[in-house]
C-alpha atoms as a PDB file:
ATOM      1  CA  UNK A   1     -41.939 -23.896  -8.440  1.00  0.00           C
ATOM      2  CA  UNK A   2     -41.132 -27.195 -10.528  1.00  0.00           C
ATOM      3  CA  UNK A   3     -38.192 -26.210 -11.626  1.00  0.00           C
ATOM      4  CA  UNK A   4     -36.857 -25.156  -7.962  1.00  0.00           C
ATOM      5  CA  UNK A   5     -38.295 -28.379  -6.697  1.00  0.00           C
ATOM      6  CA  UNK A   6     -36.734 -30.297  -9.783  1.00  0.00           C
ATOM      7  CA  UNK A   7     -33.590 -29.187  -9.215  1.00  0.00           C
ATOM      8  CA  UNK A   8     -33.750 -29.438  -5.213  1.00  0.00           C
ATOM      9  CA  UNK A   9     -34.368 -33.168  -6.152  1.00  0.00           C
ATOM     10  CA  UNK A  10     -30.986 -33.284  -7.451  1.00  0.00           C
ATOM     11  CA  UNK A  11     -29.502 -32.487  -3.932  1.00  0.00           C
ATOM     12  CA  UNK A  12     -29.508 -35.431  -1.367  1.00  0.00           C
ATOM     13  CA  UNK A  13     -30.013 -33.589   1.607  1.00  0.00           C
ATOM     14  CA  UNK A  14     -32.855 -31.549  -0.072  1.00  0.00           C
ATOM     15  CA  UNK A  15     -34.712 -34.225  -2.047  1.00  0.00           C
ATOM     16  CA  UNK A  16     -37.298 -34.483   0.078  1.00  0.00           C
ATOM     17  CA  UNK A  17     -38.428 -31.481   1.105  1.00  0.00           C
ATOM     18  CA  UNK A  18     -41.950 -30.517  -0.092  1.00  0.00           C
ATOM     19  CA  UNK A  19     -43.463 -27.587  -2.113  1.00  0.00           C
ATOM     20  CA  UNK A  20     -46.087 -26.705   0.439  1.00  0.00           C
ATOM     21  CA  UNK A  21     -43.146 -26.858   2.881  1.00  0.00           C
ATOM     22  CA  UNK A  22     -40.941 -23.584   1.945  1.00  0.00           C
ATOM     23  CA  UNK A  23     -41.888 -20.112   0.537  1.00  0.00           C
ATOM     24  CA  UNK A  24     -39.915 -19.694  -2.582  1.00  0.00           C
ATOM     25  CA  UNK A  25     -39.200 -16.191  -3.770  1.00  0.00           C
ATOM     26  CA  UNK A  26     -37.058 -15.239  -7.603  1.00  0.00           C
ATOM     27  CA  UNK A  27     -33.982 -13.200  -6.965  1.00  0.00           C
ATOM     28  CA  UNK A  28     -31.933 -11.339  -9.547  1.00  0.00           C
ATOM     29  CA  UNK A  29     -29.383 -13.106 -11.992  1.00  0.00           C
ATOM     30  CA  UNK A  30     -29.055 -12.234 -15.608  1.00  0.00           C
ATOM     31  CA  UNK A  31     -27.896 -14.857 -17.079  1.00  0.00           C
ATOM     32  CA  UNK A  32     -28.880 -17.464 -14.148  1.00  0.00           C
ATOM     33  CA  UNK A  33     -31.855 -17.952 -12.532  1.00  0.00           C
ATOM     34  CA  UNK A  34     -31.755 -17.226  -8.874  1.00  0.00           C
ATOM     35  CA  UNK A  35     -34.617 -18.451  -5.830  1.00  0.00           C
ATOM     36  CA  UNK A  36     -34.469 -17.676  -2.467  1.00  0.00           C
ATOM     37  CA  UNK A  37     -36.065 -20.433  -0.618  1.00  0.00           C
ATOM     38  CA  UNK A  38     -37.124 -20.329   3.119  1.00  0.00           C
ATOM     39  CA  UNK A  39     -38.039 -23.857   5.037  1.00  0.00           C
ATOM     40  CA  UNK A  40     -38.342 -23.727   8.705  1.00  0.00           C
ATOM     41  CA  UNK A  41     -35.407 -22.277  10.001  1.00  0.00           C
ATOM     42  CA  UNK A  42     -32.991 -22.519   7.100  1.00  0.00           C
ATOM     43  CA  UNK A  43     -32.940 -19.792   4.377  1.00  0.00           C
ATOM     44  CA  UNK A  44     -30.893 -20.801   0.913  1.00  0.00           C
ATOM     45  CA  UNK A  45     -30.250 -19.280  -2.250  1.00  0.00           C
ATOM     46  CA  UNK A  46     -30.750 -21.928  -5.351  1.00  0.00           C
ATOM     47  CA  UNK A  47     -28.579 -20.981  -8.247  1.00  0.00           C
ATOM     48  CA  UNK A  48     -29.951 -22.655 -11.350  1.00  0.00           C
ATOM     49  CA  UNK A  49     -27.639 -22.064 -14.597  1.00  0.00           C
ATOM     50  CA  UNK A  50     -28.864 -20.810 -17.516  1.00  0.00           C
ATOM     51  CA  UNK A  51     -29.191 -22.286 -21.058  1.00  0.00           C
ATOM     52  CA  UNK A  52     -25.830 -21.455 -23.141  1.00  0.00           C
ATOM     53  CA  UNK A  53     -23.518 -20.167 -20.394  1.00  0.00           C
ATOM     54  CA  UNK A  54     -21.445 -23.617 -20.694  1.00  0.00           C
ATOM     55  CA  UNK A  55     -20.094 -21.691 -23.493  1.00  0.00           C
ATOM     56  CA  UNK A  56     -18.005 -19.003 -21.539  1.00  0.00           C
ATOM     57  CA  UNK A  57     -18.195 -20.026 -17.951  1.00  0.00           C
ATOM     58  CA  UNK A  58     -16.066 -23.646 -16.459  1.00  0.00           C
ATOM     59  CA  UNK A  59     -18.602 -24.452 -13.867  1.00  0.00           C
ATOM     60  CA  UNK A  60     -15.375 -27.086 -12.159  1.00  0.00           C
ATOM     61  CA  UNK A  61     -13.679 -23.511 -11.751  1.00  0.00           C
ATOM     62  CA  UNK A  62     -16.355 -21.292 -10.400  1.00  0.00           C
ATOM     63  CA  UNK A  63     -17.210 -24.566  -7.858  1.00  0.00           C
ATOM     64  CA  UNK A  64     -14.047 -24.667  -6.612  1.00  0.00           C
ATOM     65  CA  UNK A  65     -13.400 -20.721  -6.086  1.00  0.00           C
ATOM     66  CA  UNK A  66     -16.935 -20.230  -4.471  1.00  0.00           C
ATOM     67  CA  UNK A  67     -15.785 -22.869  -1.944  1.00  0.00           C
ATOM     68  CA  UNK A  68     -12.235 -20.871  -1.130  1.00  0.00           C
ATOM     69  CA  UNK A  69     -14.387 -17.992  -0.800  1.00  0.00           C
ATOM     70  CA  UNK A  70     -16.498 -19.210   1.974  1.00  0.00           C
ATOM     71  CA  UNK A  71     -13.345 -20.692   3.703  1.00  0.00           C
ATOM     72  CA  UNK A  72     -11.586 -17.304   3.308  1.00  0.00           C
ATOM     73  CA  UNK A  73     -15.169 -15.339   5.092  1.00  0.00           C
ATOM     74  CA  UNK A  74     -16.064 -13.124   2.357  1.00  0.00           C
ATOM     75  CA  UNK A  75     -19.013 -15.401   0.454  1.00  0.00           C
ATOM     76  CA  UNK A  76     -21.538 -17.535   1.123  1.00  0.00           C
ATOM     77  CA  UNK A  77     -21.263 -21.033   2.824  1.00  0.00           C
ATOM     78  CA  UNK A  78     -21.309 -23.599  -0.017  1.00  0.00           C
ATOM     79  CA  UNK A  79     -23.675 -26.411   0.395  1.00  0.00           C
ATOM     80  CA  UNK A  80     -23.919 -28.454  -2.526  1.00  0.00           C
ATOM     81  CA  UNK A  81     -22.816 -27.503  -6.429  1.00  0.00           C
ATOM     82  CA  UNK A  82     -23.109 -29.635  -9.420  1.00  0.00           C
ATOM     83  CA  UNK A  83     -19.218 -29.160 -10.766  1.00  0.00           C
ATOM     84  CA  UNK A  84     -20.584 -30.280 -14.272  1.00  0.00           C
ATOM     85  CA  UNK A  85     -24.143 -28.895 -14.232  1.00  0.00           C
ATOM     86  CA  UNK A  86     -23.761 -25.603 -12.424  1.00  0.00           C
ATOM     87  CA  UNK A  87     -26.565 -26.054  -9.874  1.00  0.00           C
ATOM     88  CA  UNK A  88     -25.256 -24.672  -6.797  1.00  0.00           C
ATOM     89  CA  UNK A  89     -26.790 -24.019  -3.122  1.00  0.00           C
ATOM     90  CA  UNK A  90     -26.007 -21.583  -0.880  1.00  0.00           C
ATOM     91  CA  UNK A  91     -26.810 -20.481   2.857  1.00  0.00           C
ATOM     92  CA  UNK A  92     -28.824 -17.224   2.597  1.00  0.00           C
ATOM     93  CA  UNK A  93     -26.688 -14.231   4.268  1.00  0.00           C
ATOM     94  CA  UNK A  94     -29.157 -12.866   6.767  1.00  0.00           C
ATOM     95  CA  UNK A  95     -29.541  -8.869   7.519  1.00  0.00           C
ATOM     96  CA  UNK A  96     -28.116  -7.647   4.368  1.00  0.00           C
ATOM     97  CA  UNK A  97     -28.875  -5.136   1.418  1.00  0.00           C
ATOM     98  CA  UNK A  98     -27.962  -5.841  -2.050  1.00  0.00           C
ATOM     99  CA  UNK A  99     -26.076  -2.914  -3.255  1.00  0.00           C
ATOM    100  CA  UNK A 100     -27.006  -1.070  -6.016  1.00  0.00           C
ATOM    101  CA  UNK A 101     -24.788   1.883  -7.618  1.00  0.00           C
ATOM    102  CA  UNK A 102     -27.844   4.124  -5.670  1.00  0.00           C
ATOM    103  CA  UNK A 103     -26.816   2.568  -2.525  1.00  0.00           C
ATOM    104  CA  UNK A 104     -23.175   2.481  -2.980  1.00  0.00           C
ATOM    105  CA  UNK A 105     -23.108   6.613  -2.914  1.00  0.00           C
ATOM    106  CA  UNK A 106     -25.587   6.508   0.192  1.00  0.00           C
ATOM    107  CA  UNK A 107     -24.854   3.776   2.697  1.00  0.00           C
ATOM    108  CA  UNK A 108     -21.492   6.103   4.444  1.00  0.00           C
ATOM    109  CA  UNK A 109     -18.661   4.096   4.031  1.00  0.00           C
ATOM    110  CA  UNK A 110     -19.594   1.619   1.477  1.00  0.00           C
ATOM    111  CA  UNK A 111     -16.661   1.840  -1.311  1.00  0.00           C
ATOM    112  CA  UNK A 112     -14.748   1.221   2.155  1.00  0.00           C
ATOM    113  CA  UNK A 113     -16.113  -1.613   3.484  1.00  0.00           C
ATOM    114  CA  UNK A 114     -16.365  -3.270  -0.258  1.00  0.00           C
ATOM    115  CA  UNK A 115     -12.175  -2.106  -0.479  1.00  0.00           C
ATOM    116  CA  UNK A 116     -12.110  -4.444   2.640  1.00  0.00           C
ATOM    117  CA  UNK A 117     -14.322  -7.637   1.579  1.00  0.00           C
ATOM    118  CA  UNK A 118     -11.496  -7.358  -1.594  1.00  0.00           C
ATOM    119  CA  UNK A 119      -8.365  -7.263   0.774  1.00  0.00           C
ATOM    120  CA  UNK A 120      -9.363 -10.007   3.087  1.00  0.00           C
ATOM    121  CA  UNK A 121      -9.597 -12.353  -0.210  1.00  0.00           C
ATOM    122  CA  UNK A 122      -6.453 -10.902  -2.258  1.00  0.00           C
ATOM    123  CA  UNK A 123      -3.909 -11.095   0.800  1.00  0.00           C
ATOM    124  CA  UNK A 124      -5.759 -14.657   1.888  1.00  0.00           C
ATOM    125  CA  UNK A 125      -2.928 -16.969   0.889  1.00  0.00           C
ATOM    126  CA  UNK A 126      -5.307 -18.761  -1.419  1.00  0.00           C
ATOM    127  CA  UNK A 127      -5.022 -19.704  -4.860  1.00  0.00           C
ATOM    128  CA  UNK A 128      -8.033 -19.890  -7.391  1.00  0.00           C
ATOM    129  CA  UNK A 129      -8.550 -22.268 -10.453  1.00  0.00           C
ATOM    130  CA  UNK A 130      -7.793 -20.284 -13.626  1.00  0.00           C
ATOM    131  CA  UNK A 131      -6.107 -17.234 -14.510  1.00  0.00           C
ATOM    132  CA  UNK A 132      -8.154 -14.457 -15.359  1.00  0.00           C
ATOM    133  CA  UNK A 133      -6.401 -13.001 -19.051  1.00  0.00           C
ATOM    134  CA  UNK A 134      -7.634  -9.921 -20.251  1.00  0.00           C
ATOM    135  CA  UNK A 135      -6.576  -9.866 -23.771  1.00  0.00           C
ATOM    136  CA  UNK A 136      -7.182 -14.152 -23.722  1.00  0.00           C
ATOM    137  CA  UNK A 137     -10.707 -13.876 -22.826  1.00  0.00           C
ATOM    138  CA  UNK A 138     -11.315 -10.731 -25.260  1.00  0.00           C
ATOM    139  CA  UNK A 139      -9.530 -12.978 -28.074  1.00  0.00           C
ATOM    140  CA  UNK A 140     -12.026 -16.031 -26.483  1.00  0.00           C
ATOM    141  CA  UNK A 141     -15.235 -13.998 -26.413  1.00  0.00           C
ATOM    142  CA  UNK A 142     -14.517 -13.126 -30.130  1.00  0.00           C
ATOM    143  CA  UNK A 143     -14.456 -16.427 -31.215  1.00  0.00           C
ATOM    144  CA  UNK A 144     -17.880 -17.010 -29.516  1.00  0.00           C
ATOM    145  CA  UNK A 145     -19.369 -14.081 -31.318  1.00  0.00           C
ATOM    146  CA  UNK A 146     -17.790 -14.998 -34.449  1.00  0.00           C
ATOM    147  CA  UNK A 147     -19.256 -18.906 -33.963  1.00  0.00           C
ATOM    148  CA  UNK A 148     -22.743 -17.381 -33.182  1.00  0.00           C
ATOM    149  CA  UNK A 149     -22.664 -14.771 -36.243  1.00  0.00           C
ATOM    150  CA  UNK A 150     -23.011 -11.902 -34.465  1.00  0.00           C
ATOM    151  CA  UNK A 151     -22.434  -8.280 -35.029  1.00  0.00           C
ATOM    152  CA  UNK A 152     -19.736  -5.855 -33.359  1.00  0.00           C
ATOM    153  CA  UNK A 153     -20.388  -2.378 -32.542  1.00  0.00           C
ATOM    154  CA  UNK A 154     -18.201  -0.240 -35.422  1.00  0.00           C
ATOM    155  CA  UNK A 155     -14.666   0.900 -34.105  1.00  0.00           C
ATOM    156  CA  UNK A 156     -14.151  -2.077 -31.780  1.00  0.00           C
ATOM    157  CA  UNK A 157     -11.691  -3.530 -33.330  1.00  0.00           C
ATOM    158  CA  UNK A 158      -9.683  -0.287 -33.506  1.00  0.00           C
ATOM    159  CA  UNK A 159     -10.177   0.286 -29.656  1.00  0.00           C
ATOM    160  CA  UNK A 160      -8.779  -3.618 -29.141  1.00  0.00           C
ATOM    161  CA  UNK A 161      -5.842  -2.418 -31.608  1.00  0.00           C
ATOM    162  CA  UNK A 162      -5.419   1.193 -29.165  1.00  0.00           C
ATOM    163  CA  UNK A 163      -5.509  -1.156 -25.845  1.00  0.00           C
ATOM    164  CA  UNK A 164      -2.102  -2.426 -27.324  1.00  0.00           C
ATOM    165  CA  UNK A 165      -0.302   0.633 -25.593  1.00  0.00           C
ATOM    166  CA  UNK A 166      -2.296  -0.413 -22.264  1.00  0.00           C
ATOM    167  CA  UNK A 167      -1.079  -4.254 -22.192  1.00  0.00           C
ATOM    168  CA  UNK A 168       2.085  -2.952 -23.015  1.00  0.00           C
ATOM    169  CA  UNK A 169       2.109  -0.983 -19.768  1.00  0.00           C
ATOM    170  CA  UNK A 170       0.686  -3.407 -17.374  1.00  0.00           C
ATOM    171  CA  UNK A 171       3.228  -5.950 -18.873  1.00  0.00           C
ATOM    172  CA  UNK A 172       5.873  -3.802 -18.199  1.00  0.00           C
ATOM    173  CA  UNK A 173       5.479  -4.204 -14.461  1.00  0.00           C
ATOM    174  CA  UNK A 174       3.499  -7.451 -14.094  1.00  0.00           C
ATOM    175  CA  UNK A 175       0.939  -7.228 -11.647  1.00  0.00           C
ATOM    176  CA  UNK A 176       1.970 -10.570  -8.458  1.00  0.00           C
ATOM    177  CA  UNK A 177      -1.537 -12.649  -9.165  1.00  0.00           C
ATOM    178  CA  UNK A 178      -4.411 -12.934  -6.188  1.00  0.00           C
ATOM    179  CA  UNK A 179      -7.466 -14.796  -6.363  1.00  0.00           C
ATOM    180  CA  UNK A 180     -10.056 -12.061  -7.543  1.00  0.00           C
ATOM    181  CA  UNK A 181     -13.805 -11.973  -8.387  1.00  0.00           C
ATOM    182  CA  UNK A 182     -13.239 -10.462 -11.144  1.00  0.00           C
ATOM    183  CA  UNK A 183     -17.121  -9.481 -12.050  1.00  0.00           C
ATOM    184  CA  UNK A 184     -18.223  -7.144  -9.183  1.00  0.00           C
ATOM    185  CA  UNK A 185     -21.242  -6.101  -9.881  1.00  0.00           C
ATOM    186  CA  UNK A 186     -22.714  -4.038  -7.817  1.00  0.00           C
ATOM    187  CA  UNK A 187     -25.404  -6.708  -7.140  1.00  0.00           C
ATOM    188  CA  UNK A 188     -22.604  -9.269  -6.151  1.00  0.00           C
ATOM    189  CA  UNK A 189     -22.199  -7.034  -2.965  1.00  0.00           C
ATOM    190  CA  UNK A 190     -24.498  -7.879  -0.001  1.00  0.00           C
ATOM    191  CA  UNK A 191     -23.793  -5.259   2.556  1.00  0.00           C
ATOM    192  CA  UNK A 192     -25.058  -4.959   6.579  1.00  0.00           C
ATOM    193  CA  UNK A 193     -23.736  -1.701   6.957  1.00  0.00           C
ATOM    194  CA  UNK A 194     -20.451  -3.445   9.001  1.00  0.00           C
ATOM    195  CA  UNK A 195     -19.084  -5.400   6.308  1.00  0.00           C
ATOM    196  CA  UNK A 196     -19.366  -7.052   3.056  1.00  0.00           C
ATOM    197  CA  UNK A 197     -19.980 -10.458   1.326  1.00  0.00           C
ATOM    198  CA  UNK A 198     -19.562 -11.323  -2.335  1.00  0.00           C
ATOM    199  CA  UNK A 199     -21.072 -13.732  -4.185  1.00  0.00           C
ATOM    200  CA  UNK A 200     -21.261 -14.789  -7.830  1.00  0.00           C
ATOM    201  CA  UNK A 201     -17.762 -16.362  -8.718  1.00  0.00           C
ATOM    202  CA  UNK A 202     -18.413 -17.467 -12.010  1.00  0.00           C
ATOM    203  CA  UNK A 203     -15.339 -15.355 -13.420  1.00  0.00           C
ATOM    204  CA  UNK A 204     -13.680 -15.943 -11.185  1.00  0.00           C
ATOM    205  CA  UNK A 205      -9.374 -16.473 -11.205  1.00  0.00           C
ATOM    206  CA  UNK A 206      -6.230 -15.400 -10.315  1.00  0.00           C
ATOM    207  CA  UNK A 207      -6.079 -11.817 -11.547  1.00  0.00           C
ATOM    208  CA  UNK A 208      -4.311  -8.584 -11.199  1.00  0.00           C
ATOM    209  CA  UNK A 209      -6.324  -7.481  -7.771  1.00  0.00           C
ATOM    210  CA  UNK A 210      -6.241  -4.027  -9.327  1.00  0.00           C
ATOM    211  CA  UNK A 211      -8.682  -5.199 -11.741  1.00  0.00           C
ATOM    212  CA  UNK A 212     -11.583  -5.867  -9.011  1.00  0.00           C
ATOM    213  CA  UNK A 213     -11.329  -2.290  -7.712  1.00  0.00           C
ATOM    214  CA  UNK A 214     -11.084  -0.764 -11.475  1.00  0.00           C
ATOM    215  CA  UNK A 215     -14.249  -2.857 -12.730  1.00  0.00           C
ATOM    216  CA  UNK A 216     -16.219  -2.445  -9.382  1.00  0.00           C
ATOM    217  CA  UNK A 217     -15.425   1.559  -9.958  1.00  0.00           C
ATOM    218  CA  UNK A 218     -17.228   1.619 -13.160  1.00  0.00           C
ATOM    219  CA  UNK A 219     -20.196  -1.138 -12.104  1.00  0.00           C
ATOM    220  CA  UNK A 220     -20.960   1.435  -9.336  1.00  0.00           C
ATOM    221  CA  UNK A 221     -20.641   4.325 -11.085  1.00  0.00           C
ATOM    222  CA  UNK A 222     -18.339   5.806  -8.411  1.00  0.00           C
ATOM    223  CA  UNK A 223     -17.296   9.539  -8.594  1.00  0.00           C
ATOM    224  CA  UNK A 224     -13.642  10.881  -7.534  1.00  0.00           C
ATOM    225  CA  UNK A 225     -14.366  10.888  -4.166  1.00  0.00           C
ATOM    226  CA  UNK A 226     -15.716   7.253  -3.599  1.00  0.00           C
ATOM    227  CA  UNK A 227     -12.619   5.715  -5.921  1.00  0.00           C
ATOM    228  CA  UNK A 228     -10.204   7.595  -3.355  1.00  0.00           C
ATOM    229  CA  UNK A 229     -12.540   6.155  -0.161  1.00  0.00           C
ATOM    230  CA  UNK A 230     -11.955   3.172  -1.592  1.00  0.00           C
ATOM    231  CA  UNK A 231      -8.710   3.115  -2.928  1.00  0.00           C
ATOM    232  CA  UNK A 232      -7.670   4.723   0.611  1.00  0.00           C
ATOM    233  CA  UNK A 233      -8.938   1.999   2.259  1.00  0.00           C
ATOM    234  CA  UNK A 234      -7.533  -0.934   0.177  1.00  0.00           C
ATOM    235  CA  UNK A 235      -4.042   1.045   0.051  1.00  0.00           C
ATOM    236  CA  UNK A 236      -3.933   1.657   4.074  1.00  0.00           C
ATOM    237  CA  UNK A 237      -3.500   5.157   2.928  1.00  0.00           C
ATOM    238  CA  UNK A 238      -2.817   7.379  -0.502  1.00  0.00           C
ATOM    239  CA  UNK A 239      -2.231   5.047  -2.985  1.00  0.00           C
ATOM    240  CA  UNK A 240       0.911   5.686  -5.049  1.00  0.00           C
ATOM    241  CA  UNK A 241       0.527   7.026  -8.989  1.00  0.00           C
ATOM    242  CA  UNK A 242       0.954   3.724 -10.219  1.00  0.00           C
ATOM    243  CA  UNK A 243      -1.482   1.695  -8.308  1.00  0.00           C
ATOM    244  CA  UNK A 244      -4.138   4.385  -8.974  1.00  0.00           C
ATOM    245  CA  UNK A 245      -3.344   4.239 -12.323  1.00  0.00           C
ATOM    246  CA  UNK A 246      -3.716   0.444 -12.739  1.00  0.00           C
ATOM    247  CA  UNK A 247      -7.504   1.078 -11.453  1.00  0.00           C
ATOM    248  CA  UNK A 248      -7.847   3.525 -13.771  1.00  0.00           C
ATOM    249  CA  UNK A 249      -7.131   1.923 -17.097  1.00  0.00           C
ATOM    250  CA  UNK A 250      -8.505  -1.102 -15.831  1.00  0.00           C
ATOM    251  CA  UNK A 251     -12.034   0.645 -15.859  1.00  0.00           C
ATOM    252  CA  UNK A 252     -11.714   1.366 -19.444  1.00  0.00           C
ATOM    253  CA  UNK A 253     -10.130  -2.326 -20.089  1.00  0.00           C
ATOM    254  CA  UNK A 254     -13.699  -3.980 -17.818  1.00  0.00           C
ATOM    255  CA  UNK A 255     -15.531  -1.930 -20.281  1.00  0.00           C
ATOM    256  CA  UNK A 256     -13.984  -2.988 -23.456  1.00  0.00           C
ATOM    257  CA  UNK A 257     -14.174  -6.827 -22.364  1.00  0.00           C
ATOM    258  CA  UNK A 258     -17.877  -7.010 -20.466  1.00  0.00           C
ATOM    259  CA  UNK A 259     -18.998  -4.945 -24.023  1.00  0.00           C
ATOM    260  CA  UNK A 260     -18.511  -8.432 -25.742  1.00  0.00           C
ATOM    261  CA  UNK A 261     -20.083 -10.728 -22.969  1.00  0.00           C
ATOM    262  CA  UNK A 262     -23.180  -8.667 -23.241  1.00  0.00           C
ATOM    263  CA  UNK A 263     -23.038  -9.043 -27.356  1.00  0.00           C
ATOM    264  CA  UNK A 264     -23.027 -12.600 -26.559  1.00  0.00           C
ATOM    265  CA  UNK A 265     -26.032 -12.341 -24.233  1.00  0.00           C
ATOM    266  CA  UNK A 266     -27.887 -10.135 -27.087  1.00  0.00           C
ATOM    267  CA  UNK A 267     -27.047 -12.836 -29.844  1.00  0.00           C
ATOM    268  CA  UNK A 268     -28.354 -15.653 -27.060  1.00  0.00           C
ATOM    269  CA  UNK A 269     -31.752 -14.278 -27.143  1.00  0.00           C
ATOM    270  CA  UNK A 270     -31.272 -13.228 -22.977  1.00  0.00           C
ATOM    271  CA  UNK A 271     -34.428 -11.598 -22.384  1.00  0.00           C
ATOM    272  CA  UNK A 272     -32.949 -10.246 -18.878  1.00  0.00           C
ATOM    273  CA  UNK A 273     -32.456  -6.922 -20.465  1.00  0.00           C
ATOM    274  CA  UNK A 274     -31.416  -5.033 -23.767  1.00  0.00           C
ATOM    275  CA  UNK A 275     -28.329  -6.312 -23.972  1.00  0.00           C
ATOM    276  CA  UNK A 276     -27.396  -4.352 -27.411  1.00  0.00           C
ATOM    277  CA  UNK A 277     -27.847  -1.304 -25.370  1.00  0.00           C
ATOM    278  CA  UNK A 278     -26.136  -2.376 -22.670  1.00  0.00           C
ATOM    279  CA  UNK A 279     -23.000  -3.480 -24.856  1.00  0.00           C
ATOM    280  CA  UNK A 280     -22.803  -0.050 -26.864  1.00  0.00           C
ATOM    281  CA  UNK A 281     -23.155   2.022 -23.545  1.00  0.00           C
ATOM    282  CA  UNK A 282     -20.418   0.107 -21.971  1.00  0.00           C
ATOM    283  CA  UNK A 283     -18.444   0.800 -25.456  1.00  0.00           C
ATOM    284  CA  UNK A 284     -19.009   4.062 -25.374  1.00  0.00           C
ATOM    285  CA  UNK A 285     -17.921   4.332 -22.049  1.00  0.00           C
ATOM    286  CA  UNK A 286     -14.710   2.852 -22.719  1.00  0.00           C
ATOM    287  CA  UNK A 287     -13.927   5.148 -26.096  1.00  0.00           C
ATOM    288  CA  UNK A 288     -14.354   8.587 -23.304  1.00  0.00           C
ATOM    289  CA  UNK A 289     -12.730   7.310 -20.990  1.00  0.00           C
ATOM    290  CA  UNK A 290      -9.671   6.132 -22.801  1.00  0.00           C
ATOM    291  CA  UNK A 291      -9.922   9.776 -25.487  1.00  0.00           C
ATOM    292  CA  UNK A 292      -9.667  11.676 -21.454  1.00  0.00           C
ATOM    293  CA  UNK A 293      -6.163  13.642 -21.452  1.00  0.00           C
ATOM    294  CA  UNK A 294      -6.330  12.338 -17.236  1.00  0.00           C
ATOM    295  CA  UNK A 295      -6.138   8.832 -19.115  1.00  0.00           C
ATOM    296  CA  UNK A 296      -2.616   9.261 -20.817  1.00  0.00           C
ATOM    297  CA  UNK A 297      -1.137  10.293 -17.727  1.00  0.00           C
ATOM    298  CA  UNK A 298      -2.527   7.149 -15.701  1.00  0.00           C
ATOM    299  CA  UNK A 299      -1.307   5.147 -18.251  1.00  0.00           C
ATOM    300  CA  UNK A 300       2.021   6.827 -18.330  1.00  0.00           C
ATOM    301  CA  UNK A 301       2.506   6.182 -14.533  1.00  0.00           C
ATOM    302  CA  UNK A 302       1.546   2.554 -15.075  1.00  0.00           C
ATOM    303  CA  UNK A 303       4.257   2.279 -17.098  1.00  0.00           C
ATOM    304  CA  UNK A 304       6.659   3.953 -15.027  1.00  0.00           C
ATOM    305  CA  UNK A 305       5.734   1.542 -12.251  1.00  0.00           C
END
């Protein structure tokens, strides 16, 4: 409660208000820390940054994308952020489940409605701060692990050194750029059962849009059926070989980049979770899914275009 009420003193139009004044409940976040906080009629969500993610995340960036998202409709309304701190407030979306890979294969039409949150924001118009570069930010998350002396999971390097056919591919028929959210987690998804908000923009950019429906794929652990709801959806109908083959390698290439931003967690200390486990599963992942003969052929009509 004194750090909510700390930080709420940091917000004009919130300074005042008083602990006996609002029930304050902890969300999720894991690298954040998250606080609903009801007063009156007004619900909010207080995002409070946590220690060490200055070193990967441009807080002037993710300010300035979570505030295109809420003019586009598909996030939160924006009601105060700290562009150099991080500390950002939020109106609470009412009537909503955060989704969970569990409720992504039961709530009927979910990878739909998710395919549509992403469509509204990549055909907005709108341009985000940043571009999202795969093989930049592996190259960048490197250097972090190298500064904090951490260890690599044996073979990455030679996976990094195989991904060379993949950028090769998606290079050969450049992607045109969209703002993306380019971390959908499944927990990013707030869902009424009509539509769908996202939230979280901290990696945020302008990205292949391919790459949010790849990475979202793998986050929620969707099976053939949901990436063809959802790839149905997004397309207007069957997608062509090459577009489903951009999601496809792109779920290997999420896998092979988020493996390093949770080494960086694990050599942080972040108590959130085992992060070492979480890094090696994610590499594992990556090494099947790329070894699949299904994979060569994606790949192959990637590069075809």
């Amino acid at each position: 409660m004194d750090e909510v009420f700390d930080a709420l003193g940091r917000i004009p139009a919130y300074a005042g208000l008083a602990p006996d004044s609002a029930a304050v409940e902890r969300l999720g976040g894991l690298t954040n820390r998250v606080y609903r906080i009801d007063s009156g009629e007004e619900r909010l969500v207080l995002r409070i940054p946590g220690e060490g993610t200055e070193d990967y995340i441009d807080r002037k960036v993710e300010a300035h994308n979570a505030r295109v998202a809420a003019e586009v409709g598909v996030s939160a309304e924006l009601l105060f952020v700290e562009p150099a701190q991080g500390l950002m407030l939020t109106r609470h979306i009412d009537d909503c489940v955060t989704m969970t890979p569990e409720l992504f294969a039961s709530r009927a039409g979910a990878p739909a409605r998710a395919a549509a949150a992403f469509k509204a924001l990549h055909e907005s118009g709108k341009t985000f701060e940043f571009r999202f570069e795969l093989f930049a930010m592996i190259d960048d998350y490197l250097g972090v692990l190298d500064k904090l002396g951490a260890t690599l999971p044996e073979g990455y390097h030679d996976v990094v050194k195989e991904a060379e056919a993949v950028r090769a591919a998606l290079d050969a028929h450049p992607a045109a750029l969209a703002p993306c959210h380019c971390d959908p987690l499944c927990e990013n998804f707030l869902d009424d059962g009509r539509r769908m908000w996202i939230v979280d923009w901290e990696y945020s950019g302008m990205n292949d849009p391919l790459w949010d429906l790849g990475d979202l794929s793998v986050e929620a652990a969707f099976d053939d059926a949901q990436d063809r709801e959802m790839m149905t959806a997004y397309c207007g109908g069957t997608p062509a070989p090459a577009v489903m083959g951009r999601m496809v390698v792109y779920k290997a290439m999420c896998d092979l980049l988020w493996t390093l931003w949770g080494l960086i967690q694990h050599a942080n200390d972040n108590p959130a979770e085992d992060f070492w486990a979480y890094s090696i599963g994610r590499f594992e992942r990556c090494k099947a899914l790329m070894a699949r003969p299904d994979f060569a052929a994606h790949l192959a009509a990637v590069a075809r275009g």
